[in-house]
PDB file of N, CA and C in Angstrom:
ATOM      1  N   UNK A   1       5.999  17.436  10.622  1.00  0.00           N
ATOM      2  CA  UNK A   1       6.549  16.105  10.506  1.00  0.00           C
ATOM      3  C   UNK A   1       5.409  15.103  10.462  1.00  0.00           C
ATOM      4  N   UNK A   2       5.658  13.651   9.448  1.00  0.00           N
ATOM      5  CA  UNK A   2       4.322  12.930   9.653  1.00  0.00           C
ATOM      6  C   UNK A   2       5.770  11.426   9.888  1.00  0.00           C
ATOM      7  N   UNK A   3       4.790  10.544  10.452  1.00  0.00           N
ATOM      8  CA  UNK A   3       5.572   9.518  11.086  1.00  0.00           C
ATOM      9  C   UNK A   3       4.553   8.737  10.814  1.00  0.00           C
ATOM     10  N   UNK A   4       5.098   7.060  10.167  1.00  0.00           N
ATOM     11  CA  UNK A   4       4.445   6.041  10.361  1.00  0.00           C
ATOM     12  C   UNK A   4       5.227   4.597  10.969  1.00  0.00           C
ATOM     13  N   UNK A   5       4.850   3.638  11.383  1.00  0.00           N
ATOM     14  CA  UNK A   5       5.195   2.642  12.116  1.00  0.00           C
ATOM     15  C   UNK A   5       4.850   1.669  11.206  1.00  0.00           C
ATOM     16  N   UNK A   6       5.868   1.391  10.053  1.00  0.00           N
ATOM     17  CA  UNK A   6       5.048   0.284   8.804  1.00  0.00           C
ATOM     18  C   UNK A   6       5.006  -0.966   9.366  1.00  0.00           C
ATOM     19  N   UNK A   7       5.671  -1.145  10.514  1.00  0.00           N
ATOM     20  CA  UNK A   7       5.296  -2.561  10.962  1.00  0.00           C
ATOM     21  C   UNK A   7       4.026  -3.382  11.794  1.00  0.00           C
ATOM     22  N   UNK A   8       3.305  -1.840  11.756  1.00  0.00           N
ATOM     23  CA  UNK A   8       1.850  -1.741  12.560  1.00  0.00           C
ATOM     24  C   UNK A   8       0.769  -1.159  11.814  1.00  0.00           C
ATOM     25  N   UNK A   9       0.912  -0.742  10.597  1.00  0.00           N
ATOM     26  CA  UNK A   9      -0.435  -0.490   9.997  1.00  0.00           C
ATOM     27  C   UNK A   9      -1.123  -1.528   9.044  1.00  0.00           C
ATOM     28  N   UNK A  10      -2.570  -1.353   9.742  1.00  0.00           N
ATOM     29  CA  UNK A  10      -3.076  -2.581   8.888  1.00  0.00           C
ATOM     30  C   UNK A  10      -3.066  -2.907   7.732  1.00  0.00           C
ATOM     31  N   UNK A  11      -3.055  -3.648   6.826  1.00  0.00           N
ATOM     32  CA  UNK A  11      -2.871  -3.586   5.527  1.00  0.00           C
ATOM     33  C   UNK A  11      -3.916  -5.029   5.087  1.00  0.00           C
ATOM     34  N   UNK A  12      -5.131  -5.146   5.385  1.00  0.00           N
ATOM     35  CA  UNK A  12      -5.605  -5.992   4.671  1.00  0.00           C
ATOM     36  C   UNK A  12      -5.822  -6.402   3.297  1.00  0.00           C
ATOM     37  N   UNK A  13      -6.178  -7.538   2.850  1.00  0.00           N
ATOM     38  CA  UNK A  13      -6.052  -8.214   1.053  1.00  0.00           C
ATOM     39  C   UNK A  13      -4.764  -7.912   0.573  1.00  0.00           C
ATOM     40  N   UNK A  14      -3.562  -8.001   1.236  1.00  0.00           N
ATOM     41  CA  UNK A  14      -2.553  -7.523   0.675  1.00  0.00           C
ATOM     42  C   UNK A  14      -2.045  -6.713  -0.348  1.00  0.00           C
ATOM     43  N   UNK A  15      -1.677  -7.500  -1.540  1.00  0.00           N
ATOM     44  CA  UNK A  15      -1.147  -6.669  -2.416  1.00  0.00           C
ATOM     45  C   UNK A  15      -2.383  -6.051  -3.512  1.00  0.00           C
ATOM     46  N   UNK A  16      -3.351  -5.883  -3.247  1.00  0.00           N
ATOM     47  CA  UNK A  16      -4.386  -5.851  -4.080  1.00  0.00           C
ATOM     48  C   UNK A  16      -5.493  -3.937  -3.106  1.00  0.00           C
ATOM     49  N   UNK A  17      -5.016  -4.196  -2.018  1.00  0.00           N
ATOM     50  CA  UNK A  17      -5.033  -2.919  -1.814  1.00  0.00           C
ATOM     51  C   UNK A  17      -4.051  -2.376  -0.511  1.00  0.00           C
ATOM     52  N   UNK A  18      -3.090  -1.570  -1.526  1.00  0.00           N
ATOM     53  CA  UNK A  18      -2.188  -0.859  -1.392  1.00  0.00           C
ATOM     54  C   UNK A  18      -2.436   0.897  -0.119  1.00  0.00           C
ATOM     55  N   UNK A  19      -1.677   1.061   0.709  1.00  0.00           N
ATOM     56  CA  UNK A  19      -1.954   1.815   1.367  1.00  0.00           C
ATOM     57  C   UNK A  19      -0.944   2.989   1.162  1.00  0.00           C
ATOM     58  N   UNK A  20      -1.753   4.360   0.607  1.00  0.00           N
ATOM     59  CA  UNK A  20      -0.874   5.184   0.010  1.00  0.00           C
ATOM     60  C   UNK A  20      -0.451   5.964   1.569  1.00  0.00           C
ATOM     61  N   UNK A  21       0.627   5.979   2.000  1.00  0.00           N
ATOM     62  CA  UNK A  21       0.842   6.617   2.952  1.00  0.00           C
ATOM     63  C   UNK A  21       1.003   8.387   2.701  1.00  0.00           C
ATOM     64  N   UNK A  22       1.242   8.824   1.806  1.00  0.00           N
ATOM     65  CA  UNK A  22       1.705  10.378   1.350  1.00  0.00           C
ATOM     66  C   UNK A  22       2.073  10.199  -0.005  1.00  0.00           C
ATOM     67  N   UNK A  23       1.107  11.186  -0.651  1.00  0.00           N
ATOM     68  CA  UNK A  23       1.322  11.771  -1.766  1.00  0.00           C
ATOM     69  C   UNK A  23       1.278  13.591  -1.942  1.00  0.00           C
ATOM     70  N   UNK A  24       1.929  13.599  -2.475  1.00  0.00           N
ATOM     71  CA  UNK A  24       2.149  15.215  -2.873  1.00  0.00           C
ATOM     72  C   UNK A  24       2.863  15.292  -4.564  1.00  0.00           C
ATOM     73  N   UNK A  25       2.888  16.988  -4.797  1.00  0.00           N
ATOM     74  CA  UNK A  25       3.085  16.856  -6.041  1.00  0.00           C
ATOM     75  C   UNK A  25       4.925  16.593  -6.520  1.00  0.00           C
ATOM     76  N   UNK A  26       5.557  16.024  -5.418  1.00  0.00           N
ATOM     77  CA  UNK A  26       7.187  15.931  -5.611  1.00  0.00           C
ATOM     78  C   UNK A  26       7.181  14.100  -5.377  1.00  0.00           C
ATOM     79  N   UNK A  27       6.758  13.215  -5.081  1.00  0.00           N
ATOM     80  CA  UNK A  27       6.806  12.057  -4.642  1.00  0.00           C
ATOM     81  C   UNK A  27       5.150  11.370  -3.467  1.00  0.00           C
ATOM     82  N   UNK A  28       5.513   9.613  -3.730  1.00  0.00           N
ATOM     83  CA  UNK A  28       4.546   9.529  -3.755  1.00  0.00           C
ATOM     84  C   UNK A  28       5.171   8.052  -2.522  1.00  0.00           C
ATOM     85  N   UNK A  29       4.404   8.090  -1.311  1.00  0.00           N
ATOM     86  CA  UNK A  29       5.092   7.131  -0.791  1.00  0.00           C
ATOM     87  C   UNK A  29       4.026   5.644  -0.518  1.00  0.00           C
ATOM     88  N   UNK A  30       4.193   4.781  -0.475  1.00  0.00           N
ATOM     89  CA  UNK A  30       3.390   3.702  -0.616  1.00  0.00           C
ATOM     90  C   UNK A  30       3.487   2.097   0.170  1.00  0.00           C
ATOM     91  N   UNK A  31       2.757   2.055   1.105  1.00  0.00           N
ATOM     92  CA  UNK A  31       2.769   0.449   1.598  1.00  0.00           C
ATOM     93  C   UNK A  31       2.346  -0.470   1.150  1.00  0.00           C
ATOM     94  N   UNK A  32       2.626  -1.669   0.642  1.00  0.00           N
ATOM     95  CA  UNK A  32       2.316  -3.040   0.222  1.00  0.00           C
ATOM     96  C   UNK A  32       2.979  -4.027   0.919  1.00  0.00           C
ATOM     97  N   UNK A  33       1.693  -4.428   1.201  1.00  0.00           N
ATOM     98  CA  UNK A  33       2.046  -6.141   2.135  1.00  0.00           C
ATOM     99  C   UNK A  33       1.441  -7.178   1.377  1.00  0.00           C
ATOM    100  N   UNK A  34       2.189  -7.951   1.016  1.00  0.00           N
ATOM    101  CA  UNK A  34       2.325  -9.089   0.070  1.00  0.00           C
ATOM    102  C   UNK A  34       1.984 -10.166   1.289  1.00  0.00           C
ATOM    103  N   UNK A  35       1.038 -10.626   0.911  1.00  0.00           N
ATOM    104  CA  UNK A  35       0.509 -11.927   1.656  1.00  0.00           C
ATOM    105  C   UNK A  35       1.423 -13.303   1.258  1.00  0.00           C
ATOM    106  N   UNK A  36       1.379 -14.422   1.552  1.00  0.00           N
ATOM    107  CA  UNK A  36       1.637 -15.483   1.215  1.00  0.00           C
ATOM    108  C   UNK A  36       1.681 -15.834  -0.419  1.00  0.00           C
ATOM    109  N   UNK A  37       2.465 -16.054  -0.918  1.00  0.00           N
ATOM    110  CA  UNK A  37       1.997 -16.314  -2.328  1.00  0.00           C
ATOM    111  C   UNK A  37       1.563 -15.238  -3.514  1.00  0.00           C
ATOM    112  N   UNK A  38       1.481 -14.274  -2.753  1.00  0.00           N
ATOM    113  CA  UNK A  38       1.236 -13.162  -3.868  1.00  0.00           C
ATOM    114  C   UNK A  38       2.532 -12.313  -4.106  1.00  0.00           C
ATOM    115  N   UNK A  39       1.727 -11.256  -5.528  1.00  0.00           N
ATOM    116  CA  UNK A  39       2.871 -11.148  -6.603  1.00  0.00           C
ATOM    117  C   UNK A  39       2.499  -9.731  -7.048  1.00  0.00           C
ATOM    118  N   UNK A  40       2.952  -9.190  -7.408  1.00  0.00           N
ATOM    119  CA  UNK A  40       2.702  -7.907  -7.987  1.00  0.00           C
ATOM    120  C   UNK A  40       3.986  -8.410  -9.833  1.00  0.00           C
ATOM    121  N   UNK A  41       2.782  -8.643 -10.554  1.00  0.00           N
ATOM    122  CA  UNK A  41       3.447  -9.216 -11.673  1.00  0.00           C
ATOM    123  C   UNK A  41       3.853  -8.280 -12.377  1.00  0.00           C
ATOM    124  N   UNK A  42       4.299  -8.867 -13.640  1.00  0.00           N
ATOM    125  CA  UNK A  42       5.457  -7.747 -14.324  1.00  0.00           C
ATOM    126  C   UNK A  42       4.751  -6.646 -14.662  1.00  0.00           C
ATOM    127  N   UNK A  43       5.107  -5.449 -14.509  1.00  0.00           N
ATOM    128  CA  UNK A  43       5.078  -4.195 -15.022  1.00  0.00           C
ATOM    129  C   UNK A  43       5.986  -2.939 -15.072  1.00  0.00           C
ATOM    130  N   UNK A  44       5.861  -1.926 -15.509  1.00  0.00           N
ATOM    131  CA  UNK A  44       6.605  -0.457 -15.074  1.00  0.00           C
ATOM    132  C   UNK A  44       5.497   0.648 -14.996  1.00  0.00           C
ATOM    133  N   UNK A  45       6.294   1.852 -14.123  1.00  0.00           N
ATOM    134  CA  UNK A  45       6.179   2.688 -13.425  1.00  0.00           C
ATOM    135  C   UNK A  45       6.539   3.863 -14.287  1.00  0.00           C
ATOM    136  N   UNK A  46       5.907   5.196 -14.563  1.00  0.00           N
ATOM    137  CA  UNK A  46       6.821   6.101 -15.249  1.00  0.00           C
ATOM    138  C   UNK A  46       8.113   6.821 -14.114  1.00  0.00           C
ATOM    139  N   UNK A  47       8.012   6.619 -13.007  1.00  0.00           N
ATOM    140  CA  UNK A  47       8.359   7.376 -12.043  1.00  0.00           C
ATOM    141  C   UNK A  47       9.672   6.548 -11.424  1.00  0.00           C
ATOM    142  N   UNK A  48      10.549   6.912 -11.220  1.00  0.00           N
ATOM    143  CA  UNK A  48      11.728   5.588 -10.233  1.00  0.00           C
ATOM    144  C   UNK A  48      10.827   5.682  -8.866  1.00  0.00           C
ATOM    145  N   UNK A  49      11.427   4.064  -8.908  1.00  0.00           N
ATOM    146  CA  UNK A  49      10.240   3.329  -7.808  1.00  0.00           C
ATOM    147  C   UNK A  49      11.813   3.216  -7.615  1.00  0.00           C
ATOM    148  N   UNK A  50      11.482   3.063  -5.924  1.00  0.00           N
ATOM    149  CA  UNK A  50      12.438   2.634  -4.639  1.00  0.00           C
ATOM    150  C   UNK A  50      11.885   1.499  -3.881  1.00  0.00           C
ATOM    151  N   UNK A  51      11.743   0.806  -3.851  1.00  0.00           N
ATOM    152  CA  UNK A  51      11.493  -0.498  -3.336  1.00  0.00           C
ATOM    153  C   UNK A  51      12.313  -0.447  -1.859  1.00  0.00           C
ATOM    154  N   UNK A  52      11.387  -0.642  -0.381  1.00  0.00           N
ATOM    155  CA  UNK A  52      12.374  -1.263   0.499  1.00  0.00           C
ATOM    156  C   UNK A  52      11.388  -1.983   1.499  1.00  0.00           C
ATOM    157  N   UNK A  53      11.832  -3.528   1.769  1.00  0.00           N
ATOM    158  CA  UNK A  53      11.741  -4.959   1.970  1.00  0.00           C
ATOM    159  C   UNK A  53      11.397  -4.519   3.234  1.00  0.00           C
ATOM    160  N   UNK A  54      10.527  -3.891   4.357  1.00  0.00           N
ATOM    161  CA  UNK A  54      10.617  -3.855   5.344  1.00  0.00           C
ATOM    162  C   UNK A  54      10.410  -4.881   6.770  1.00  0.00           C
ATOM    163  N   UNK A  55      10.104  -5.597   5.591  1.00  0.00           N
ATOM    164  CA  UNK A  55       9.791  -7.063   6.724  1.00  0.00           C
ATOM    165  C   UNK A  55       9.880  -8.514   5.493  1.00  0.00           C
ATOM    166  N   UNK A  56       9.670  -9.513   6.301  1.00  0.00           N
ATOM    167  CA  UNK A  56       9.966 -11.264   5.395  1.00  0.00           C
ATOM    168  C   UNK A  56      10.753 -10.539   4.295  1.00  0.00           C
ATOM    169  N   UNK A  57      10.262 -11.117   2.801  1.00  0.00           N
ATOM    170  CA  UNK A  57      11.497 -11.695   1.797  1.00  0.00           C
ATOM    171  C   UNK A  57      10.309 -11.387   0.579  1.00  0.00           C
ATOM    172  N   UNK A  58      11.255 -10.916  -0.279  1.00  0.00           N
ATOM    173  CA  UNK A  58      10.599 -10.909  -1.948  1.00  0.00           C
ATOM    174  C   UNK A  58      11.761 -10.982  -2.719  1.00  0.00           C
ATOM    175  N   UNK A  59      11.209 -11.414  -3.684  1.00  0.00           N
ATOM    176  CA  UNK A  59      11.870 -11.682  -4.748  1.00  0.00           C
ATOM    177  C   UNK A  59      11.321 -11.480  -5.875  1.00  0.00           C
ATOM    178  N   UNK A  60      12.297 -10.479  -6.419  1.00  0.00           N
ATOM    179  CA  UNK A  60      12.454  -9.525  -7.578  1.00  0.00           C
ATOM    180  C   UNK A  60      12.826 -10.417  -9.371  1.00  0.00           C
ATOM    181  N   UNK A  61      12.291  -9.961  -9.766  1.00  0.00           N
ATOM    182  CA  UNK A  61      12.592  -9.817 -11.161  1.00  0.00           C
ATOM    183  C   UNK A  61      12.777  -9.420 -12.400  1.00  0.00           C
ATOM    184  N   UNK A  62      14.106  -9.146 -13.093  1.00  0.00           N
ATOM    185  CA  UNK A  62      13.877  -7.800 -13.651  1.00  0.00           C
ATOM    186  C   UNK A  62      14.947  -8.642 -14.881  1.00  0.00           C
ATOM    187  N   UNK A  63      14.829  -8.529 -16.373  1.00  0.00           N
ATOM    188  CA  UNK A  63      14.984  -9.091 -17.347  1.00  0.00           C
ATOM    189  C   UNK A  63      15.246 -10.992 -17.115  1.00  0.00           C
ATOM    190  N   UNK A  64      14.077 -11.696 -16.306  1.00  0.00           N
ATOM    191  CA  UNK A  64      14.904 -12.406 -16.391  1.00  0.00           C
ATOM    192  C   UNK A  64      15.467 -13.089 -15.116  1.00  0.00           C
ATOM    193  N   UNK A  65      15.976 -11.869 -14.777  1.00  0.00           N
ATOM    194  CA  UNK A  65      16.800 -12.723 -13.623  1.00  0.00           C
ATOM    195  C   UNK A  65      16.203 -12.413 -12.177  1.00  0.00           C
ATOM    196  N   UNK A  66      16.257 -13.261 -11.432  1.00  0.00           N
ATOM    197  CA  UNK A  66      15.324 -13.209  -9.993  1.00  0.00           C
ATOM    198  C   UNK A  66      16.791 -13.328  -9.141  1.00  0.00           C
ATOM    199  N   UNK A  67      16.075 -12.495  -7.986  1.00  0.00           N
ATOM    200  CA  UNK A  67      17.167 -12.183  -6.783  1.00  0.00           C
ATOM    201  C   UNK A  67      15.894 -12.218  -5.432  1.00  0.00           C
ATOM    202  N   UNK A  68      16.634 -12.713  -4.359  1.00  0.00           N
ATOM    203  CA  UNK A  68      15.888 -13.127  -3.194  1.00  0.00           C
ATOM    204  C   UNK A  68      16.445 -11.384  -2.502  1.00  0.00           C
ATOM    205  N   UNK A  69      15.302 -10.791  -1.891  1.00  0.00           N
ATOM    206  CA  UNK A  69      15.739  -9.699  -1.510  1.00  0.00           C
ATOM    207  C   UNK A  69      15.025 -10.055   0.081  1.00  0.00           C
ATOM    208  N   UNK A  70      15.961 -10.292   0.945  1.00  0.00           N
ATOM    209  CA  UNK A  70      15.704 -10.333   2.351  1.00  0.00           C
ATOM    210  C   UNK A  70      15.298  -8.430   2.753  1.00  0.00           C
ATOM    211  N   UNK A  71      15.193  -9.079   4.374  1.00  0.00           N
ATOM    212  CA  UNK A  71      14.373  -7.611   4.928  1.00  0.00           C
ATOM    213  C   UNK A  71      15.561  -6.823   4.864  1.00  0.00           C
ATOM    214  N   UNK A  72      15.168  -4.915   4.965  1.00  0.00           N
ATOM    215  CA  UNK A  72      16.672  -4.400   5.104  1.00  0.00           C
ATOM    216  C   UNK A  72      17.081  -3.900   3.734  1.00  0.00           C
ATOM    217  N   UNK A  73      16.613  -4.658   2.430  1.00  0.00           N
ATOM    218  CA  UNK A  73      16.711  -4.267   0.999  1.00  0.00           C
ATOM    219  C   UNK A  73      16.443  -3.419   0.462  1.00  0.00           C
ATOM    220  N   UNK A  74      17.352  -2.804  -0.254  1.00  0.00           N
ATOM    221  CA  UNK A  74      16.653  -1.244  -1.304  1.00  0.00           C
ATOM    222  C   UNK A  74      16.917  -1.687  -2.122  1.00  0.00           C
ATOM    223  N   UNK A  75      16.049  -1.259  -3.497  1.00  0.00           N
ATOM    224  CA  UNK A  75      15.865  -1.904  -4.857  1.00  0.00           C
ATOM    225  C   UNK A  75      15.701  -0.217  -5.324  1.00  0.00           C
ATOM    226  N   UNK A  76      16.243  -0.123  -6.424  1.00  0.00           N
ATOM    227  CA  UNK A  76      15.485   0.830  -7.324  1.00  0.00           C
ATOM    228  C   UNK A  76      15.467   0.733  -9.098  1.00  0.00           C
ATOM    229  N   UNK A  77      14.457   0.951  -9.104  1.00  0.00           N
ATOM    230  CA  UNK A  77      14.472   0.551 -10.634  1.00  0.00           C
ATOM    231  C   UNK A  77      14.105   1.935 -11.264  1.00  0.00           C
ATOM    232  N   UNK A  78      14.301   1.897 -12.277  1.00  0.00           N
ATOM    233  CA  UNK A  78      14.482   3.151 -13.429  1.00  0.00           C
ATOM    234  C   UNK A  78      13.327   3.657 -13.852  1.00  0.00           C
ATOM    235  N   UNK A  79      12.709   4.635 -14.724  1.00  0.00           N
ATOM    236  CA  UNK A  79      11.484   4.537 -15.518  1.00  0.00           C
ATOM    237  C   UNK A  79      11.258   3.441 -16.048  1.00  0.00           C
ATOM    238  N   UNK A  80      10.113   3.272 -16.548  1.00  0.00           N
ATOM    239  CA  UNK A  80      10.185   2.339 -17.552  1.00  0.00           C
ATOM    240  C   UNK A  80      10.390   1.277 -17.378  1.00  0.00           C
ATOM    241  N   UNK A  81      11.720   0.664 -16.392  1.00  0.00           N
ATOM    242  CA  UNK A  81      12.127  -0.519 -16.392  1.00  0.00           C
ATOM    243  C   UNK A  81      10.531  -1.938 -15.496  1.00  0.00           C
ATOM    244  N   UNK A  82      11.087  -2.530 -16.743  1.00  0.00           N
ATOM    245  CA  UNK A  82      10.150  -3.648 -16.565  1.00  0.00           C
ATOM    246  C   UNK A  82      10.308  -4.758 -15.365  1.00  0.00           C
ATOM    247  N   UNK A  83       9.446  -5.163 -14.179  1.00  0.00           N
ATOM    248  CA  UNK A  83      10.009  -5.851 -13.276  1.00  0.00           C
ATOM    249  C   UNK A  83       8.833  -6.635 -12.671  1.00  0.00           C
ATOM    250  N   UNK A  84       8.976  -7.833 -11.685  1.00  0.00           N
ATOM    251  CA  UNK A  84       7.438  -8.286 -10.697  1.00  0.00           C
ATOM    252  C   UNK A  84       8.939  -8.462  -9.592  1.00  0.00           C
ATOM    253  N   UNK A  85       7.630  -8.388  -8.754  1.00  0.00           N
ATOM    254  CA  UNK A  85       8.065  -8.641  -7.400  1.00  0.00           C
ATOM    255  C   UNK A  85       7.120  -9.623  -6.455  1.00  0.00           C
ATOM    256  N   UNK A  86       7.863 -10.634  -6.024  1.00  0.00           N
ATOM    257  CA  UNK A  86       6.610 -11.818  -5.056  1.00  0.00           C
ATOM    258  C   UNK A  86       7.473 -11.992  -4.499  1.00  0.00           C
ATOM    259  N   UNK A  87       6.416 -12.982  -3.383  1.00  0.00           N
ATOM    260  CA  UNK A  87       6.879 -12.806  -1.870  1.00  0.00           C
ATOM    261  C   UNK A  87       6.189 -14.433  -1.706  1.00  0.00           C
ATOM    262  N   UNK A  88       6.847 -15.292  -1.179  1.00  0.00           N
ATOM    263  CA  UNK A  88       6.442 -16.712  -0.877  1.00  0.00           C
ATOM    264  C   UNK A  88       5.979 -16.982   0.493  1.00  0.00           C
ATOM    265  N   UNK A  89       6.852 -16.250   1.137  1.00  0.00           N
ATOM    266  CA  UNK A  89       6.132 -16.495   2.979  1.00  0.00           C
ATOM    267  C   UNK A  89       5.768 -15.041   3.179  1.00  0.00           C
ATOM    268  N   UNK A  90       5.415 -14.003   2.518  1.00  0.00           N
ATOM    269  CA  UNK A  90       5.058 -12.628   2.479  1.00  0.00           C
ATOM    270  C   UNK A  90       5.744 -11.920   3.315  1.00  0.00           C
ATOM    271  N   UNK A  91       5.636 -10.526   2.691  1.00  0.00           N
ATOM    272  CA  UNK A  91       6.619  -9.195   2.894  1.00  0.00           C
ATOM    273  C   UNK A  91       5.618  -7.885   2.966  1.00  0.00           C
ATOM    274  N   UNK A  92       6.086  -6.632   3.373  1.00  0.00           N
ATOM    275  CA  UNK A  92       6.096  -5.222   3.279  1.00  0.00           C
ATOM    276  C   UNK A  92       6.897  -4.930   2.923  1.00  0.00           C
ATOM    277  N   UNK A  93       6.612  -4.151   1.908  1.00  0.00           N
ATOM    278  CA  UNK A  93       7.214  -3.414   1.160  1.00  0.00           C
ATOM    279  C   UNK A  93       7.214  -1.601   0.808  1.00  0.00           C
ATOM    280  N   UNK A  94       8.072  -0.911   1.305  1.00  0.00           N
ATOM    281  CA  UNK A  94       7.819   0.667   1.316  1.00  0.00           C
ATOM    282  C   UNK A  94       8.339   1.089  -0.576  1.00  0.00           C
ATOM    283  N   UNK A  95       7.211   1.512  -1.049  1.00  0.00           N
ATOM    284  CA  UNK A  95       7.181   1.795  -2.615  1.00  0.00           C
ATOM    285  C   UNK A  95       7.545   3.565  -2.494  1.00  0.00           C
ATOM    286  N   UNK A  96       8.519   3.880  -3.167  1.00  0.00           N
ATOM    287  CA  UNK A  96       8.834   5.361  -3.392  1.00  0.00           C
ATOM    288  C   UNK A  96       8.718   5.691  -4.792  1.00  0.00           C
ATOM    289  N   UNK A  97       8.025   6.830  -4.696  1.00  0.00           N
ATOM    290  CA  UNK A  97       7.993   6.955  -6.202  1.00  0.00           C
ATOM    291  C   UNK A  97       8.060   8.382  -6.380  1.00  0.00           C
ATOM    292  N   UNK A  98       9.130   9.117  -7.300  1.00  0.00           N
ATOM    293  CA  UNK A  98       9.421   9.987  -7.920  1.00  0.00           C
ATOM    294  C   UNK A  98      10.189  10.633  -9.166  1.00  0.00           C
ATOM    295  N   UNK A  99      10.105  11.419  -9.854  1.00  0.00           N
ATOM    296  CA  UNK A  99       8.853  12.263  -9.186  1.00  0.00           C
ATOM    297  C   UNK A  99       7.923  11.654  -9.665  1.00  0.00           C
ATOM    298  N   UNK A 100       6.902  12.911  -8.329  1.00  0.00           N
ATOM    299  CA  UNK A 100       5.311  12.594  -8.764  1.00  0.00           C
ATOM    300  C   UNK A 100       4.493  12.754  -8.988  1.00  0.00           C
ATOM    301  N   UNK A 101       3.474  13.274 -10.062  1.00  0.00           N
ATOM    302  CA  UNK A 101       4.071  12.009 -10.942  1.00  0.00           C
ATOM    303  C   UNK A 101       4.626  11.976 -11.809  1.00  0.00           C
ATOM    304  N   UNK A 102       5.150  10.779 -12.626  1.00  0.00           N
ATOM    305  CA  UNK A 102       6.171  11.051 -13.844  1.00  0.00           C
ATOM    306  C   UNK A 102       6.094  11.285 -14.920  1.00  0.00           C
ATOM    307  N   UNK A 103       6.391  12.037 -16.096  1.00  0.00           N
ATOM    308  CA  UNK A 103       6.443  12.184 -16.857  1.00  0.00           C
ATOM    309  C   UNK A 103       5.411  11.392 -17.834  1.00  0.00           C
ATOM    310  N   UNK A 104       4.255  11.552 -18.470  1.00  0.00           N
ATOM    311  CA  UNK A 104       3.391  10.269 -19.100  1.00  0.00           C
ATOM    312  C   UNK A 104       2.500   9.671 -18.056  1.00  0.00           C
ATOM    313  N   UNK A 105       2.732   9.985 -16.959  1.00  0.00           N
ATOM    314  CA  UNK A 105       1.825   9.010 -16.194  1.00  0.00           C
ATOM    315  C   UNK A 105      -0.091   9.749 -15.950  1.00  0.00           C
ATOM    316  N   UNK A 106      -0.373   8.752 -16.801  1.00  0.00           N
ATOM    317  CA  UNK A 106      -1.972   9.050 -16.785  1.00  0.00           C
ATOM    318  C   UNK A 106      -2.750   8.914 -15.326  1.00  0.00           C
ATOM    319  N   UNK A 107      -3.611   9.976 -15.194  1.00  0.00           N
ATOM    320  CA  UNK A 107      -3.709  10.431 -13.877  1.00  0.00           C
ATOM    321  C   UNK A 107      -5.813  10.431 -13.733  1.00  0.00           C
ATOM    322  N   UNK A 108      -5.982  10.600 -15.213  1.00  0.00           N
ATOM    323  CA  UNK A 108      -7.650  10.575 -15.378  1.00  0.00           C
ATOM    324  C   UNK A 108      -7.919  11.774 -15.308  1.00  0.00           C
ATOM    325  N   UNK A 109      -8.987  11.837 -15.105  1.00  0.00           N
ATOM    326  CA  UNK A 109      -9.961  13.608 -14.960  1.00  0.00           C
ATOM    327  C   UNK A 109     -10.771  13.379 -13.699  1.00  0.00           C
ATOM    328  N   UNK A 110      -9.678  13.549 -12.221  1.00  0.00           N
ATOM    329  CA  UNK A 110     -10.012  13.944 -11.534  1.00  0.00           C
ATOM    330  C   UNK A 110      -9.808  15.598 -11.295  1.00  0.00           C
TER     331      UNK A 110
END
């Protein structure tokens, strides 16, 4: 069993470095703490990402339309699907991603 306490691990520079909590070759699990004002701008994932709000507030966007996702929130978005996510008084955020990795997803020559 591995156990983490996301409301206690450090996460400095916020969203700019990301704390991979567990990866393996079935899924990939991931902390981001969104500081004040920061954004993780539009992009996609080959993999369904699970998004969950574990603390403050973000707000999502996905064709378009923005939704305030308080703490407590699960989001999941599709392959492919195009989205940003920011946070105005900043958030943690638990990133799931599977599988992992997905299909197309360039990995380098490690």
């Amino acid at each position: 069993m591995e156990r983490w306490n996301l409301l206690e691990i450090d996460a400095p520079g916020g969203a700019t470095t990301p704390t991979v909590l567990q990866s393996g070759n079935d899924s990939r699990a991931v902390l981001i703490a969104l500081d004040p004002g920061q954004a993780l701008g539009e992009h996609q994932v080959k993999e369904h990402a699970w998004v969950l709000v574990v603390d403050g507030e973000a707000v999502v966007e996905v064709e378009g339309r923005s939704e305030a996702s308080p703490r407590g929130t699960l989001i999941r978005f599709a392959p492919n699907e195009r989205h940003s996510v920011r946070s105005d008084s900043g958030a943690r955020l638990l990133l799931l991603l599977a599988p992992w990795p997905g299909e197309g997803h360039y990995r380098g020559d490690a």
